[in-house]
N, C-alpha and C. Protein backbone atom coordinates (compact mmCIF):
# COMPACT_ATOMS: atom_id res chain seq x y z
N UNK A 1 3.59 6.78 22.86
CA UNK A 1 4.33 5.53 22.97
C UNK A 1 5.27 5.61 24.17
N UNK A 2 5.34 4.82 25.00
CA UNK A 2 5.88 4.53 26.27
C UNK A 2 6.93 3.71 26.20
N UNK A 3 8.47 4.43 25.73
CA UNK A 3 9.29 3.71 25.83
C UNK A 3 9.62 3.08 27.56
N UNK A 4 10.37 1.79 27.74
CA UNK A 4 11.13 1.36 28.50
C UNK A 4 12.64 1.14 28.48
N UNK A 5 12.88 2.05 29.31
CA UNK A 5 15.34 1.83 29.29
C UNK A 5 15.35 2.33 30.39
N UNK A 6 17.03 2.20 30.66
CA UNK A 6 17.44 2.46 31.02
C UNK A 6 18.36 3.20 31.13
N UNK A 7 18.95 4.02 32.12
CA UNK A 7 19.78 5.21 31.85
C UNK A 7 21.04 5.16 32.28
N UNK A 8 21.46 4.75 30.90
CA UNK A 8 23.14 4.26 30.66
C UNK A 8 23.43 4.29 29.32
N UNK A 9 24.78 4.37 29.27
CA UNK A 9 25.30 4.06 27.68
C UNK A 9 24.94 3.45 26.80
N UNK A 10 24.89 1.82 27.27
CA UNK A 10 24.33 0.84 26.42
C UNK A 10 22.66 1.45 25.98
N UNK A 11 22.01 1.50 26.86
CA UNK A 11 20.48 1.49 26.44
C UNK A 11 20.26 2.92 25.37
N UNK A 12 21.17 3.61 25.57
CA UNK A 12 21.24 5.25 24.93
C UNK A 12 21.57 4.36 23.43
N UNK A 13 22.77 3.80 23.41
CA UNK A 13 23.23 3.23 22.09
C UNK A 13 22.20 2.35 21.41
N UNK A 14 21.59 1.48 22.06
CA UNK A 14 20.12 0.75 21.26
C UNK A 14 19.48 1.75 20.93
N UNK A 15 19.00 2.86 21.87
CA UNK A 15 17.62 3.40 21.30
C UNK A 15 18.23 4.21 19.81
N UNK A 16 19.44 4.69 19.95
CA UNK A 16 20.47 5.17 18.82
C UNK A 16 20.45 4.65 17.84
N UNK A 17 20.37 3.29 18.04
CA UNK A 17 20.37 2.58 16.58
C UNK A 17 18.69 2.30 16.11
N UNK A 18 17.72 1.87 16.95
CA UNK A 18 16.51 1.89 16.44
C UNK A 18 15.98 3.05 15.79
N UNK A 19 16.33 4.56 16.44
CA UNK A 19 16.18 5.81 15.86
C UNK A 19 17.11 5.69 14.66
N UNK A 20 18.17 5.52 14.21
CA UNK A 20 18.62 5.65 12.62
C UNK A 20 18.05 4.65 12.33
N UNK A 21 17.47 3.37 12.33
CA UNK A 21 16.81 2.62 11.01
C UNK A 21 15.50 3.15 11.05
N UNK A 22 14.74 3.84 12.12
CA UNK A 22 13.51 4.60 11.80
C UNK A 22 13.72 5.70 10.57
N UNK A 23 14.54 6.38 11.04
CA UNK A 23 15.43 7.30 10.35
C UNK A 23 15.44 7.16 8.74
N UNK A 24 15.83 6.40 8.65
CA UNK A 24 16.39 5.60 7.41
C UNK A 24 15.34 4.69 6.15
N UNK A 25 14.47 4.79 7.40
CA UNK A 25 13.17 4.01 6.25
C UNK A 25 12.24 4.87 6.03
N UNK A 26 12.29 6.17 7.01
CA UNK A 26 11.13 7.61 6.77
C UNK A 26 11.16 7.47 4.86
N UNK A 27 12.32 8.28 4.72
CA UNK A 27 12.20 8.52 3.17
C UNK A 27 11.81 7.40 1.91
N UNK A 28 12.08 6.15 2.58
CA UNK A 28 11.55 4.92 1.93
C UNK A 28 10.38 4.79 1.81
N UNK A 29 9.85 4.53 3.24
CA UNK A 29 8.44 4.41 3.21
C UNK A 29 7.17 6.02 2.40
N UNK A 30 7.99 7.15 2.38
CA UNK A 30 7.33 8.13 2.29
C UNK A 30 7.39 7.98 0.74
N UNK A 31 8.21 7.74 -0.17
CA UNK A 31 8.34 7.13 -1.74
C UNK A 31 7.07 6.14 -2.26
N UNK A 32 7.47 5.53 -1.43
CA UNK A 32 6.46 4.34 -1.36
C UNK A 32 5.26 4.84 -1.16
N UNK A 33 4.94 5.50 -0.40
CA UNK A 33 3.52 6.06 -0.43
C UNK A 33 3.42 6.70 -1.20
N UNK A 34 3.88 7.75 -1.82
CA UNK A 34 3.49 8.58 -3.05
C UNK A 34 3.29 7.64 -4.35
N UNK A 35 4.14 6.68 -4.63
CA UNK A 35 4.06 5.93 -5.67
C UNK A 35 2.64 5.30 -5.60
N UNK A 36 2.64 4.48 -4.64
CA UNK A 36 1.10 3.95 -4.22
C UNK A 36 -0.23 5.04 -4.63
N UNK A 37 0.12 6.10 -3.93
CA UNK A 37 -1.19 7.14 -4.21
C UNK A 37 -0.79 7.54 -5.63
N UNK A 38 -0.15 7.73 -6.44
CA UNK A 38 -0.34 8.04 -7.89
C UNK A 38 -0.86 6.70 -8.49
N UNK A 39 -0.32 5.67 -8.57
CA UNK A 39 -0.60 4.30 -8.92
C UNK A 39 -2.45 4.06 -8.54
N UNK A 40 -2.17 4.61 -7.73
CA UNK A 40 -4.35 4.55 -7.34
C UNK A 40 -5.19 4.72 -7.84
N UNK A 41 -4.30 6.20 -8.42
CA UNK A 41 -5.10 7.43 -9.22
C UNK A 41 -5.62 6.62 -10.40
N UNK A 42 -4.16 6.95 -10.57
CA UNK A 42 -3.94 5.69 -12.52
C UNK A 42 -5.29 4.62 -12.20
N UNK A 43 -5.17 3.51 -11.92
CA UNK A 43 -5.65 2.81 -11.61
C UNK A 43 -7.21 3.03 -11.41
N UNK A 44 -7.53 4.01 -10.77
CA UNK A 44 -8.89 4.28 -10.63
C UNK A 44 -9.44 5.22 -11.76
N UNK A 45 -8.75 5.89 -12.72
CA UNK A 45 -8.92 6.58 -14.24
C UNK A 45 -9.07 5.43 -15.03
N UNK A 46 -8.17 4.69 -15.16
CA UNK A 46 -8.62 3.31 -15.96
C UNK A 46 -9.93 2.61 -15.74
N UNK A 47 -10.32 1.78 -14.38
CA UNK A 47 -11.72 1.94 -13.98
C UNK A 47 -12.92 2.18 -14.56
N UNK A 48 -12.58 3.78 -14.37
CA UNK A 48 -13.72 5.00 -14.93
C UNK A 48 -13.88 4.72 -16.73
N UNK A 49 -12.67 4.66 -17.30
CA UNK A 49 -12.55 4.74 -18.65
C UNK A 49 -13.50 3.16 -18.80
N UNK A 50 -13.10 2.25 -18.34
CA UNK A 50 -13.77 0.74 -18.98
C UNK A 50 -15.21 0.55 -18.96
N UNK A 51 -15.58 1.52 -17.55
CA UNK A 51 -16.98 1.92 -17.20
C UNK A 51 -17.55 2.16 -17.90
N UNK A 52 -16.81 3.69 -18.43
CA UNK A 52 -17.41 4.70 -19.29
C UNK A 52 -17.85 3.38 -20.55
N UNK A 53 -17.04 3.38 -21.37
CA UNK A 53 -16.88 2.78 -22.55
C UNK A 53 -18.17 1.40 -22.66
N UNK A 54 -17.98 0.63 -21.02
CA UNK A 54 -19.04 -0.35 -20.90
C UNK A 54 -20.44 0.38 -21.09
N UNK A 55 -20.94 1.32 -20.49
CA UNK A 55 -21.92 2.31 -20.27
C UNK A 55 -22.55 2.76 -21.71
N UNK A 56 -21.66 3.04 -22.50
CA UNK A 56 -21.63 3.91 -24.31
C UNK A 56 -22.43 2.78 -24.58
N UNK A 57 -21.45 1.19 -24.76
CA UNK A 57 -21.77 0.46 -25.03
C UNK A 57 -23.09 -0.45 -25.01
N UNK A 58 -23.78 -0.50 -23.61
CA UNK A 58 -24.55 -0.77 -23.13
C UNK A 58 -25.84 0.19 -24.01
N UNK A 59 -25.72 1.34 -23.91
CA UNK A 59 -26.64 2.38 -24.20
C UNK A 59 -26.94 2.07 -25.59
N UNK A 60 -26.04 1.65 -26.59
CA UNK A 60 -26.13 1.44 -28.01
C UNK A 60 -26.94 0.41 -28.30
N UNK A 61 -26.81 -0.19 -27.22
CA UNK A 61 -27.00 -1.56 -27.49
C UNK A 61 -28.92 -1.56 -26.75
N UNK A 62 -29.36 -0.67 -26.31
CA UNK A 62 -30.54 -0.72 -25.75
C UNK A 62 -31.88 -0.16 -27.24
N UNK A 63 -31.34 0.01 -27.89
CA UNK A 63 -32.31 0.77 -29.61
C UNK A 63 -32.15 -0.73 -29.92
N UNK A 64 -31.34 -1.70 -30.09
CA UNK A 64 -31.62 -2.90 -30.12
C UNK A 64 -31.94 -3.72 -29.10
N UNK A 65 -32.84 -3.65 -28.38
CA UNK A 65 -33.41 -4.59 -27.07
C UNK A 65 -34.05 -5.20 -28.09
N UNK A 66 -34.85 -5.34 -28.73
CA UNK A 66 -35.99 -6.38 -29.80
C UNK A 66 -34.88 -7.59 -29.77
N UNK A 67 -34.28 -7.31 -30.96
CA UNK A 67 -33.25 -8.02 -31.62
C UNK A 67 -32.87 -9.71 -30.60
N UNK A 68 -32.20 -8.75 -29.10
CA UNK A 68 -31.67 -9.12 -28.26
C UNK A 68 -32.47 -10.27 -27.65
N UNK A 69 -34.12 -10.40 -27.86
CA UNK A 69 -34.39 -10.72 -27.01
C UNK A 69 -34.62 -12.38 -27.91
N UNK A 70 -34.19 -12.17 -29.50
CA UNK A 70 -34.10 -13.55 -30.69
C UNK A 70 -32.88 -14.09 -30.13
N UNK A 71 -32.34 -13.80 -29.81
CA UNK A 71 -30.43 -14.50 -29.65
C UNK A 71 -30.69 -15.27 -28.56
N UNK A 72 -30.37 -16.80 -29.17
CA UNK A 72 -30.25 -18.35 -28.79
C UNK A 72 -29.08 -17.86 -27.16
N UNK A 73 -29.57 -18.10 -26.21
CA UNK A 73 -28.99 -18.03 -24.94
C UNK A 73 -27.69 -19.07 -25.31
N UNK A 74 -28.21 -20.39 -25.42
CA UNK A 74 -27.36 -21.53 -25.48
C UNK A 74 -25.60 -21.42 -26.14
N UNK A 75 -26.12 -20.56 -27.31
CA UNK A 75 -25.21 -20.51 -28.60
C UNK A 75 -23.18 -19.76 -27.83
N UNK A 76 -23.57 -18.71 -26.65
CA UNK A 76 -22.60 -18.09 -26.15
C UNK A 76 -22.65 -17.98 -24.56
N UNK A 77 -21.30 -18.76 -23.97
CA UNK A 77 -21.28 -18.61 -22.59
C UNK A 77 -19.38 -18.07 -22.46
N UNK A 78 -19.23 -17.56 -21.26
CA UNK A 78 -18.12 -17.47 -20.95
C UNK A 78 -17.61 -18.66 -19.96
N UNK A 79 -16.91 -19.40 -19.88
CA UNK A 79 -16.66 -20.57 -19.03
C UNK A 79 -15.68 -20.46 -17.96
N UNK A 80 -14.49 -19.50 -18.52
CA UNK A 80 -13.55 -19.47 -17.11
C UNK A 80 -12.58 -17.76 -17.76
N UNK A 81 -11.81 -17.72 -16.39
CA UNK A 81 -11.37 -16.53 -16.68
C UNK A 81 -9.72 -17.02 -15.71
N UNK A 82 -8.89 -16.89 -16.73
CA UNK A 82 -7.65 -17.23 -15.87
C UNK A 82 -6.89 -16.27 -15.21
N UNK A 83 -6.13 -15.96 -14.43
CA UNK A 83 -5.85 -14.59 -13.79
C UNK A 83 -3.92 -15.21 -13.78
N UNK A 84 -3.49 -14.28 -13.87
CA UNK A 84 -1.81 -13.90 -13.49
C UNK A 84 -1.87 -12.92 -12.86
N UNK A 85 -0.18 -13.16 -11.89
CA UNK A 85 -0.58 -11.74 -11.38
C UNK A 85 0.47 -10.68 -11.90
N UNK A 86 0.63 -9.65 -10.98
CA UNK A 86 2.23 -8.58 -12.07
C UNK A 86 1.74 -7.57 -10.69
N UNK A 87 3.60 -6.97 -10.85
CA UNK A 87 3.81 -6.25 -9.95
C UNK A 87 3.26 -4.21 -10.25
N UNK A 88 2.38 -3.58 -9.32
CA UNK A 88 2.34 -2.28 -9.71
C UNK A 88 3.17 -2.00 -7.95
N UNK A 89 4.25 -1.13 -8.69
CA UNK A 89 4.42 -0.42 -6.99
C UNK A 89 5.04 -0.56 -5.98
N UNK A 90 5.47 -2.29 -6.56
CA UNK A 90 5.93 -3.23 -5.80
C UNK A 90 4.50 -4.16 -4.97
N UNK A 91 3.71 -4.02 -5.28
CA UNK A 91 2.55 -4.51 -4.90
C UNK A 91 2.44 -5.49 -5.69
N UNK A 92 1.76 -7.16 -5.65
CA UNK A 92 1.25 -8.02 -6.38
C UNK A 92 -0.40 -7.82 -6.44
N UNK A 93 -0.65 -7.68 -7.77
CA UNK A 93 -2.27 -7.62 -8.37
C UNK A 93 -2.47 -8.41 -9.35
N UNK A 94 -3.99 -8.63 -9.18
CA UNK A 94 -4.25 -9.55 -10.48
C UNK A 94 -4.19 -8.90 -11.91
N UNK A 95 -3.95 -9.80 -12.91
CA UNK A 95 -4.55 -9.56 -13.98
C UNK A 95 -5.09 -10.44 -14.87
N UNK A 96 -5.49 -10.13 -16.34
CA UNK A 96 -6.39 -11.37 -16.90
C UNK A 96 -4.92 -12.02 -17.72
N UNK A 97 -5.05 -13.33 -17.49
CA UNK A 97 -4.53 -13.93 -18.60
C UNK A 97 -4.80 -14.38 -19.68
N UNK A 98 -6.33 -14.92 -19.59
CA UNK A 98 -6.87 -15.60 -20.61
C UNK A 98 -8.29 -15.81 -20.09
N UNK A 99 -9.00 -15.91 -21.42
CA UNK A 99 -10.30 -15.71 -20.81
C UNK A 99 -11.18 -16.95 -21.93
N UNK A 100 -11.61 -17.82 -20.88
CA UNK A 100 -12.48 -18.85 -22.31
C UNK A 100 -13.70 -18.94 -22.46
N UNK A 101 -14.07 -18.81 -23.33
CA UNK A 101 -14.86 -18.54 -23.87
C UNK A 101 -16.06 -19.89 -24.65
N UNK A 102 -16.90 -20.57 -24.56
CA UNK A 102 -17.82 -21.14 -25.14
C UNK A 102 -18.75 -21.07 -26.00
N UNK A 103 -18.09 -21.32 -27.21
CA UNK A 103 -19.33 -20.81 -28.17
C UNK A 103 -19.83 -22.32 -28.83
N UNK A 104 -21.09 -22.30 -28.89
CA UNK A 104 -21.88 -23.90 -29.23
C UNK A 104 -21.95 -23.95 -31.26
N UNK A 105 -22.04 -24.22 -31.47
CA UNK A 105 -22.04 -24.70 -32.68
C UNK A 105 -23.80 -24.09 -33.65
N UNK A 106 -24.09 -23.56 -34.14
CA UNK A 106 -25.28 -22.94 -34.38
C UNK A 106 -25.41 -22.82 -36.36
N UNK A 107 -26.88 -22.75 -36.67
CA UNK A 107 -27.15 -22.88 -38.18
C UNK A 107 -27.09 -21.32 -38.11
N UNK A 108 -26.24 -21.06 -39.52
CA UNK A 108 -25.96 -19.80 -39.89
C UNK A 108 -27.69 -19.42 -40.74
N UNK A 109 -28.37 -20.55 -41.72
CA UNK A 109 -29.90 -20.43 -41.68
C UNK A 109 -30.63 -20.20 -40.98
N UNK A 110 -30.73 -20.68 -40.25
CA UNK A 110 -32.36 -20.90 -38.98
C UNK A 110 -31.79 -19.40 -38.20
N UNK A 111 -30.47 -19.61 -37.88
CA UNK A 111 -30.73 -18.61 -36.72
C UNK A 111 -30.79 -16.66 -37.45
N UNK A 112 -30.81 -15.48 -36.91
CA UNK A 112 -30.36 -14.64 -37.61
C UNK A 112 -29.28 -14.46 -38.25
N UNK A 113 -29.20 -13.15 -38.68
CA UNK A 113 -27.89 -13.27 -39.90
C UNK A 113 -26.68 -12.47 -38.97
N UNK A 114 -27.44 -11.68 -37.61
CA UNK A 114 -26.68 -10.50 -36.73
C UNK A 114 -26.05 -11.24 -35.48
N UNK A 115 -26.21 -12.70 -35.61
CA UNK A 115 -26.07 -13.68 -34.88
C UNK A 115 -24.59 -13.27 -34.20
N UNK A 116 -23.68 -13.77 -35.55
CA UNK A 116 -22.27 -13.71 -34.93
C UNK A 116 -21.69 -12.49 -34.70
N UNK A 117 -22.66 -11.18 -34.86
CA UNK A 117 -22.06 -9.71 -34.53
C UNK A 117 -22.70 -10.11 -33.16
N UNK A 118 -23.66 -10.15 -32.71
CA UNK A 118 -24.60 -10.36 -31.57
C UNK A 118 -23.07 -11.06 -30.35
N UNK A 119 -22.53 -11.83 -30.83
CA UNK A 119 -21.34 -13.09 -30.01
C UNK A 119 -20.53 -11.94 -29.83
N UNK A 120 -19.92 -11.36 -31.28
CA UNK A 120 -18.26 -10.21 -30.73
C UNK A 120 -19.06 -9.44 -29.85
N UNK A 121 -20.17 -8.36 -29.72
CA UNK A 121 -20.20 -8.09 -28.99
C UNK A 121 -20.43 -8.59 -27.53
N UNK A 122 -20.72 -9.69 -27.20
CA UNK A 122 -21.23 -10.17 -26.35
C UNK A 122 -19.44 -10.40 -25.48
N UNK A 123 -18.69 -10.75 -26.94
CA UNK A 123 -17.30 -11.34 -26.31
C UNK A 123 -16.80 -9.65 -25.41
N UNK A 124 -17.45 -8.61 -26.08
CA UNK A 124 -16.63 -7.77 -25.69
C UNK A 124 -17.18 -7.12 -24.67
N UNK A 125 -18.50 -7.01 -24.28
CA UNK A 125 -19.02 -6.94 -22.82
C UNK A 125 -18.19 -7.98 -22.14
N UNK A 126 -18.20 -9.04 -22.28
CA UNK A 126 -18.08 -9.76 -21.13
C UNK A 126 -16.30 -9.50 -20.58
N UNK A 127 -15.57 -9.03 -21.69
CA UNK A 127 -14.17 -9.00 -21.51
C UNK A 127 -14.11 -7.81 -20.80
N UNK A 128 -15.03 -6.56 -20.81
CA UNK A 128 -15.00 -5.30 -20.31
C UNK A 128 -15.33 -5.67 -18.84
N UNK A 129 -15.83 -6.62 -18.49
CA UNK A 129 -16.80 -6.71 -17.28
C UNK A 129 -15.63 -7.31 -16.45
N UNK A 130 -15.10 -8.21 -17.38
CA UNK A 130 -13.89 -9.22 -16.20
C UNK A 130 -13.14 -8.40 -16.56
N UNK A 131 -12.31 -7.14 -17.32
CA UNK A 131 -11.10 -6.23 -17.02
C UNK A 131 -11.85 -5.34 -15.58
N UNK A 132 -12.68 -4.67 -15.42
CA UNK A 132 -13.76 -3.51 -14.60
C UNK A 132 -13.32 -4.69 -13.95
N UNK A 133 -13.64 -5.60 -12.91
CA UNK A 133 -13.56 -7.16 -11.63
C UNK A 133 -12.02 -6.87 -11.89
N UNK A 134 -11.57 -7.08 -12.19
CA UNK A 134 -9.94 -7.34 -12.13
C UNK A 134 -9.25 -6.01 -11.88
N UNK A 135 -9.67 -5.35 -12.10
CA UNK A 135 -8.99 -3.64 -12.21
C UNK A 135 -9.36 -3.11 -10.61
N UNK A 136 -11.00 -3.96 -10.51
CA UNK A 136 -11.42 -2.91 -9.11
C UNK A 136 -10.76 -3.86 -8.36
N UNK A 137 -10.28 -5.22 -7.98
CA UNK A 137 -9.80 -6.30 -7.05
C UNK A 137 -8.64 -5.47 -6.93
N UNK A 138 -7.58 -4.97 -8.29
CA UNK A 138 -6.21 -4.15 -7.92
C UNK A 138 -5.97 -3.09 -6.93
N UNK A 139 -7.31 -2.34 -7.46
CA UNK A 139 -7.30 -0.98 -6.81
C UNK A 139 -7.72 -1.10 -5.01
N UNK A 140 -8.34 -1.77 -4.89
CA UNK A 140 -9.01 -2.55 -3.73
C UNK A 140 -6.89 -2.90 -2.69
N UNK A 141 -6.57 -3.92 -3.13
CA UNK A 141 -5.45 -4.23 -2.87
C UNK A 141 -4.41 -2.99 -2.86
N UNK A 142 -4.29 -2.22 -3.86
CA UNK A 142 -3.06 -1.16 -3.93
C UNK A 142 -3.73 0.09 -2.91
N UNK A 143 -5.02 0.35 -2.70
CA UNK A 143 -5.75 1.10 -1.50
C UNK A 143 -5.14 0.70 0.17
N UNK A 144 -5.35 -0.52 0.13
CA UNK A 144 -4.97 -1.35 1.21
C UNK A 144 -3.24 -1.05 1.67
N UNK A 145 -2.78 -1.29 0.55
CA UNK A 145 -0.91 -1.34 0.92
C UNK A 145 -0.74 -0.05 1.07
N UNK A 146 -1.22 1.00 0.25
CA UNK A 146 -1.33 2.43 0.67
C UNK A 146 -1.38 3.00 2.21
N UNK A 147 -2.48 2.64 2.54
CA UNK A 147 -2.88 2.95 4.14
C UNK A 147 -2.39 2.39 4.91
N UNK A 148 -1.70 0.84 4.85
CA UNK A 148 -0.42 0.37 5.54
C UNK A 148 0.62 1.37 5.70
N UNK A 149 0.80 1.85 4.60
CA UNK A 149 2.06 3.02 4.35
C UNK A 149 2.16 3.76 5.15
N UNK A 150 0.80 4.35 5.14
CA UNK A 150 0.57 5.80 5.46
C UNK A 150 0.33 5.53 6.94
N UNK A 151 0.02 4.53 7.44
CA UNK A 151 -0.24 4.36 8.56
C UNK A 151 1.19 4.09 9.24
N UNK A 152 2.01 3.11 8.83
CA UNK A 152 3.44 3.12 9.08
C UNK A 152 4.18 4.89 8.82
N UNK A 153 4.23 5.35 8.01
CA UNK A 153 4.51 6.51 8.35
C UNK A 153 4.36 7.36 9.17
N UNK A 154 3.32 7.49 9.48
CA UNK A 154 2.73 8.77 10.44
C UNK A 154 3.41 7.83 11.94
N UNK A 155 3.22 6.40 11.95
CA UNK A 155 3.65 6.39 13.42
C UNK A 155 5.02 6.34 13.48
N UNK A 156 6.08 6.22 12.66
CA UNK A 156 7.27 6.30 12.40
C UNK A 156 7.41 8.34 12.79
N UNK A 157 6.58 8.71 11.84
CA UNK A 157 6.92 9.99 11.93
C UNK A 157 6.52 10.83 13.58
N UNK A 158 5.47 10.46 13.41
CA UNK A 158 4.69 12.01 14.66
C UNK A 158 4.92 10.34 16.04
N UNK A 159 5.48 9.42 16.21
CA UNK A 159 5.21 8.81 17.64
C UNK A 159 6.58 8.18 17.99
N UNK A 160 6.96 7.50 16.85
CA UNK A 160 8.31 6.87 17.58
C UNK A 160 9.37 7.62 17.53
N UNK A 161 9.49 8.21 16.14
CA UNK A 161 10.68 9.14 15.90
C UNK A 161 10.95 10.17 17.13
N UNK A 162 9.93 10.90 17.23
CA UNK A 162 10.08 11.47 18.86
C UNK A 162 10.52 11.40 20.28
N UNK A 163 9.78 9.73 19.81
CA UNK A 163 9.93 9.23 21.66
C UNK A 163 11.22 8.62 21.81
N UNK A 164 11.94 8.42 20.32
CA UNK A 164 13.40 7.74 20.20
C UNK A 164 14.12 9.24 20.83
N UNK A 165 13.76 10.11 19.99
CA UNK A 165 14.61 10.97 19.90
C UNK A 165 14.95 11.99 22.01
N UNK A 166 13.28 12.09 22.35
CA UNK A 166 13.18 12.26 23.86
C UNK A 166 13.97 11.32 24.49
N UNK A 167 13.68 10.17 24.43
CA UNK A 167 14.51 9.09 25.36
C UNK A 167 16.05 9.46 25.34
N UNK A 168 16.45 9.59 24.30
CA UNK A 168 18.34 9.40 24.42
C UNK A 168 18.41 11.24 24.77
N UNK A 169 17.38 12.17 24.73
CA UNK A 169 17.99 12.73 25.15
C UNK A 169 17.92 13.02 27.18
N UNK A 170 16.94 12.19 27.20
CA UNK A 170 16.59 12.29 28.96
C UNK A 170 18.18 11.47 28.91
N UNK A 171 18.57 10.08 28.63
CA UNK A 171 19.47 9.75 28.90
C UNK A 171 20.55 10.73 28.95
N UNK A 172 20.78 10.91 28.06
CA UNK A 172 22.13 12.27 27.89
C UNK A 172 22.41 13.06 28.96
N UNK A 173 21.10 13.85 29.72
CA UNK A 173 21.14 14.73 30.04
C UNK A 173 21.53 14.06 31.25
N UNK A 174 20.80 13.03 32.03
CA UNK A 174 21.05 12.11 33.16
C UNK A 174 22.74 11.57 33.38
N UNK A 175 22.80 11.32 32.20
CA UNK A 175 24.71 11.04 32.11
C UNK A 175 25.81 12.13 32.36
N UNK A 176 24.68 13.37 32.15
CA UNK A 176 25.43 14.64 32.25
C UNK A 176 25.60 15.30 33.49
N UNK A 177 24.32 15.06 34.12
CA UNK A 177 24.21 15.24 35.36
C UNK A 177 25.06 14.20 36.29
N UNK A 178 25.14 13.03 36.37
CA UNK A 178 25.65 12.09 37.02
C UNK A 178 27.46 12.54 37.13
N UNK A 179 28.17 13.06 35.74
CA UNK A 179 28.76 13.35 35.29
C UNK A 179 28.81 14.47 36.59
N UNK A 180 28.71 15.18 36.17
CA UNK A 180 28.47 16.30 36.83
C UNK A 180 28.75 16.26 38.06
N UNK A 181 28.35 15.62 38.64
CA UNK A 181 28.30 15.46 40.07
C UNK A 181 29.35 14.79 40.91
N UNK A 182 30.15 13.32 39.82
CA UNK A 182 30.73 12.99 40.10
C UNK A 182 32.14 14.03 40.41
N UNK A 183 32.64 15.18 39.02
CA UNK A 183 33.23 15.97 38.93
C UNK A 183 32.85 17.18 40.75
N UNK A 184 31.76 17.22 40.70
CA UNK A 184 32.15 18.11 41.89
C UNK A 184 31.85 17.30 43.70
N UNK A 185 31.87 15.90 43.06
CA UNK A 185 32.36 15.36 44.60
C UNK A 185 34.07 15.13 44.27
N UNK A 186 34.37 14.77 43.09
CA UNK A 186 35.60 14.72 43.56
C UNK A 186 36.40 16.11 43.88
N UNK A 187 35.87 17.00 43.63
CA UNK A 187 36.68 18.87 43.57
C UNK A 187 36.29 18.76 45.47
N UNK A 188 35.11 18.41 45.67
CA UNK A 188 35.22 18.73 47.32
C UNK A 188 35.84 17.81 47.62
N UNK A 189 36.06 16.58 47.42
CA UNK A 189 36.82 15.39 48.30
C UNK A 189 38.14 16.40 48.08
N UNK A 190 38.94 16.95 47.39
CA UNK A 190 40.10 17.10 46.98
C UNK A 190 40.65 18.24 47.84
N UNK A 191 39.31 19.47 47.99
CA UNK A 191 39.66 20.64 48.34
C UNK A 191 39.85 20.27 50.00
N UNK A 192 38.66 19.10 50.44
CA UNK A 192 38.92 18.75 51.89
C UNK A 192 40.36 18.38 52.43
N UNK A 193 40.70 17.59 51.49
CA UNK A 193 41.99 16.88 51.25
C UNK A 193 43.29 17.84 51.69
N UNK A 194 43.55 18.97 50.86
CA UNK A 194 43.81 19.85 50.78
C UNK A 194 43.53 21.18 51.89
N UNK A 195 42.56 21.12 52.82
CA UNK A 195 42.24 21.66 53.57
C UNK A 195 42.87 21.07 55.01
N UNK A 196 43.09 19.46 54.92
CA UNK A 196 43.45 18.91 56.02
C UNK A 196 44.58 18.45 56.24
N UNK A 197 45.50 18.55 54.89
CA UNK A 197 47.25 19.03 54.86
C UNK A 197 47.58 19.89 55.54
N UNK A 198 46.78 21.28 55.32
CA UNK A 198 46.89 22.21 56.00
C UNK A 198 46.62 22.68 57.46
N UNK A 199 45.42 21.37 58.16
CA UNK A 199 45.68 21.82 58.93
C UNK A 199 47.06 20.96 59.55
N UNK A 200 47.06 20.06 59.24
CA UNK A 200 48.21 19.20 59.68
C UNK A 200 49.51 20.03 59.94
């Protein structure tokens, strides 16, 4: 990073103050990232677990494929899925609020008797499927603010923090020197001075 200043007080004192609020948000932002990467974790164990559980489920449910293939399509639909959102992390993610559901009106005669077990489960795939969509949209999003982080960090850390810190000190040293110099033109102006009393 290629700072631009100048070499004087004032510009020493800006880069001074941009270096302490860099300063100052390191340990913020570095919180923030750890929270984010545990929150991920979490987040992506939950995932796995709804998977898993969808998967068990699924598998149980395949010794009854026959059954499956009597059940009135018409009788069960899912119609909408409402979403809220809530904070992980300080991050905004979705979640489910409500989920509706369509069930048609059906003869407890004509049709089977495994009918309305056939629906809970059906309610409960389909609720596993929109938590798994809603869980991976989070993780998706809290991935994202993560690598913002981490990406703000590292250039906070290994690029600006540095080039703040190089700059004020080239300044310094330039003020020191200038300094410097001024101090030993005035010692020769003085000693000349002093040299030409004398010869007087």
């Amino acid at each position: 990073m290629e700072l631009k200043y100048q070499f004087n007080k004032v510009a020493m004192q800006a880069l001074q103050k941009q270096l302490n609020v860099r300063l100052a948000a390191l340990p913020i932002l570095k919180s923030k990232e750890s929270v984010l990467r545990m929150t991920e974790k979490k987040q992506k164990e939950i995932y796995a677990e709804l998977e898993e559980s969808f998967q068990e489920k699924l598998t149980l449910l395949k010794s009854d494929i026959k059954l499956w293939s009597e059940f009135p399509r018409q009788v069960y639909s899912m119609k909408s899925v409402t979403l809220k959102t809530k904070k992980i992390a300080g991050i905004t993610v979705p979640d489910i609020n409500e989920i509706d559901w369509a069930l048609h009106d059906y003869s407890r005669f004509v049709n089977p008797k495994w009918l309305t077990t056939g629906v809970t489960i059906l309610r409960d795939l389909t609720l596993m499927l929109a938590e798994m969509e809603v869980v991976a949209k989070g993780i998706e999003i809290i991935e994202h603010a993560r690598r913002k982080t981490t990406q703000k960090v590292n250039l906070y850390e290994k690029v600006q923090v540095p080039a703040y810190t190089e700059a004020i000190q080239r300044i310094k040293r330039y003020l020191e020197d200038v300094a410097n110099l001024d101090k030993a033109t005035q010692k020769i102006t003085k000693q000349r001075s002093v040299e030409e009393a004398r010869a007087l």
